[in-house]
C-alpha atoms as a PDB file:
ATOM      1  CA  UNK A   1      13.495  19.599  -8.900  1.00  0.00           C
ATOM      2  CA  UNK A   2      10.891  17.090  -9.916  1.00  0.00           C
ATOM      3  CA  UNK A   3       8.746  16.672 -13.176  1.00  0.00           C
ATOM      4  CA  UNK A   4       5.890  14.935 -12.761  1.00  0.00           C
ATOM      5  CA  UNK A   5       4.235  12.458 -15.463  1.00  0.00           C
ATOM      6  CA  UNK A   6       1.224   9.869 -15.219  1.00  0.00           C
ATOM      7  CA  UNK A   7       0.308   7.554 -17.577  1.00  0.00           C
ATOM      8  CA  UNK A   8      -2.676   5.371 -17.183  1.00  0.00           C
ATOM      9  CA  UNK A   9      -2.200   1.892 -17.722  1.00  0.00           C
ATOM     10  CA  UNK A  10      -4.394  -1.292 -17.353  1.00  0.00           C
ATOM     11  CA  UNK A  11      -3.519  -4.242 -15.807  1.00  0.00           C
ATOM     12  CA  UNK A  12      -0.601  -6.814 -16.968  1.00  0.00           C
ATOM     13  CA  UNK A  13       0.995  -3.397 -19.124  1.00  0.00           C
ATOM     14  CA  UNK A  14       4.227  -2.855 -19.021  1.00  0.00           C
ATOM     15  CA  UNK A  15       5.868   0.490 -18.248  1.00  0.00           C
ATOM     16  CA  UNK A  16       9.682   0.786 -19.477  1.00  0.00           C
ATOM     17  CA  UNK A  17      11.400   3.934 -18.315  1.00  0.00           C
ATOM     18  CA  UNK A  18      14.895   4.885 -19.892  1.00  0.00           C
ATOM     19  CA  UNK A  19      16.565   7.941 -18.659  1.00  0.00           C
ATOM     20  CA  UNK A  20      19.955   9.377 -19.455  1.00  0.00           C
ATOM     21  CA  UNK A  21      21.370  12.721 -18.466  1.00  0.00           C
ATOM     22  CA  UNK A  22      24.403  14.816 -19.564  1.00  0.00           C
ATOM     23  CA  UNK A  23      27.753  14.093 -17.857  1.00  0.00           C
ATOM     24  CA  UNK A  24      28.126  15.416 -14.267  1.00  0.00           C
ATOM     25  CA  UNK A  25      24.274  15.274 -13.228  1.00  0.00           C
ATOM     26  CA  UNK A  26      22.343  12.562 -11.274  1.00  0.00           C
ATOM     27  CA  UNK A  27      18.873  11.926 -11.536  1.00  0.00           C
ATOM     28  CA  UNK A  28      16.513   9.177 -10.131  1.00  0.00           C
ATOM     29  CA  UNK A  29      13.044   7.663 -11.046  1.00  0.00           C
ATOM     30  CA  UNK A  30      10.100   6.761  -9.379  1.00  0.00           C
ATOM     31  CA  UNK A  31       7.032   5.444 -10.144  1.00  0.00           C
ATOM     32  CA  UNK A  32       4.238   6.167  -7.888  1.00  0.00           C
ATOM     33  CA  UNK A  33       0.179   5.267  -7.546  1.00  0.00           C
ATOM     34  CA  UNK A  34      -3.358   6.438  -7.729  1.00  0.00           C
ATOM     35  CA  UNK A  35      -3.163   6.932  -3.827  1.00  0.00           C
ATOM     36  CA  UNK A  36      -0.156   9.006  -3.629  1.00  0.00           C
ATOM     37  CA  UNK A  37      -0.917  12.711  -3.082  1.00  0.00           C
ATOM     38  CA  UNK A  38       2.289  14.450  -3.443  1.00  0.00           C
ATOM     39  CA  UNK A  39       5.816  12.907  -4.900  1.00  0.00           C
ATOM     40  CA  UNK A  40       8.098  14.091  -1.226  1.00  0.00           C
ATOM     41  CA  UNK A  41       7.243  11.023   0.359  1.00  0.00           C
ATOM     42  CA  UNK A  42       6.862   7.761  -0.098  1.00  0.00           C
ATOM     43  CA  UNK A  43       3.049   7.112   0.041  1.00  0.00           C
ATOM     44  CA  UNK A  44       1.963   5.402  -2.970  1.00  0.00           C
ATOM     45  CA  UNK A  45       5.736   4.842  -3.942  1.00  0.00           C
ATOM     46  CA  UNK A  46       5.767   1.391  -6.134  1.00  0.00           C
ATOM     47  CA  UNK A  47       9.333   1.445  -7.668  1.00  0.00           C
ATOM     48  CA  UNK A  48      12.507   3.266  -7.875  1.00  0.00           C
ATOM     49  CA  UNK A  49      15.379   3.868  -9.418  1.00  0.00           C
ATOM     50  CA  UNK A  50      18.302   5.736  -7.434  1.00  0.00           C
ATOM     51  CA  UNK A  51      22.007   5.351  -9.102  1.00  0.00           C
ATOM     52  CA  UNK A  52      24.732   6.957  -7.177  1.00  0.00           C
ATOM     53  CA  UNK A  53      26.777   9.619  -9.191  1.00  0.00           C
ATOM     54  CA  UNK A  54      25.665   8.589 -12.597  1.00  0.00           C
ATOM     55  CA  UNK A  55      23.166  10.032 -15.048  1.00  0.00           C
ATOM     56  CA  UNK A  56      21.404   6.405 -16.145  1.00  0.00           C
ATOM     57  CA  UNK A  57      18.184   5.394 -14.499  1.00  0.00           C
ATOM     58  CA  UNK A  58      16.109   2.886 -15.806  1.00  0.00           C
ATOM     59  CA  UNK A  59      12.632   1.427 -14.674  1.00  0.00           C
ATOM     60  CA  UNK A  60      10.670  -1.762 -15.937  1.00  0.00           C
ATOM     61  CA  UNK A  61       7.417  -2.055 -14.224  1.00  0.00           C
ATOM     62  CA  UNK A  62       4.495  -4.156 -14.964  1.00  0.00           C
ATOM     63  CA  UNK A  63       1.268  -2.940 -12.993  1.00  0.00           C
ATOM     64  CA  UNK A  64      -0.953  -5.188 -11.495  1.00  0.00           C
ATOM     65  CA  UNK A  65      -3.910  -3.401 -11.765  1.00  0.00           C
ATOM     66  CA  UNK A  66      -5.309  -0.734 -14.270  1.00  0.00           C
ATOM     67  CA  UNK A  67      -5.079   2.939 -13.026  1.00  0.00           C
ATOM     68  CA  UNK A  68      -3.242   6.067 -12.963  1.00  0.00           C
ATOM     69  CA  UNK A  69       0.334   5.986 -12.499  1.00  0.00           C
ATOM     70  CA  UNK A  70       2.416   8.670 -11.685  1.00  0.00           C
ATOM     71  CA  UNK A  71       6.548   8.965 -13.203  1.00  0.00           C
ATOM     72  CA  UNK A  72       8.377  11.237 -11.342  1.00  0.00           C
ATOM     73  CA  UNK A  73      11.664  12.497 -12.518  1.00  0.00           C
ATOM     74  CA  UNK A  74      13.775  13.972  -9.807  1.00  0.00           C
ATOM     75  CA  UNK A  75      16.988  16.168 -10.704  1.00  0.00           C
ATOM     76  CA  UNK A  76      19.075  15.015  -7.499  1.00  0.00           C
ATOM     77  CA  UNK A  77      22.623  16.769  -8.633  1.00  0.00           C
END
């Protein structure tokens, strides 16, 4: 159900996340960091992205300080 990315990224970058899925399914984003040890809860969650019923998710996150950063894209329907 979930793919998991990281990127590392140093501070002031920008991360822009653009997701769209076939007709019918639902996915959602989230963006997680360096502290978070697993992506089924929400320690170390920074930002998500959760539409209802449609297969567009889209993220825009700018971190504040350089590190790891961990993308997980969740297949919710």
């Amino acid at each position: 159900l979930d793919d998991v990315y990281y990127v590392d990224l140093t501070a002031g970058e920008t991360l822009n996340l653009n997701l769209t899925g076939d007709a019918g399914t639902d996915f959602d984003l989230h963006v997680y960091d360096q502290t978070a040890l697993t992506v089924k809860n929400a320690a170390g969650l920074l930002v998500s992205s959760e539409n209802t019923d449609t297969s567009t998710e889209q993220i825009a996150f700018r971190a504040e300080t350089a590190g790891r950063y961990y993308i997980d894209v969740y297949a919710y329907a």
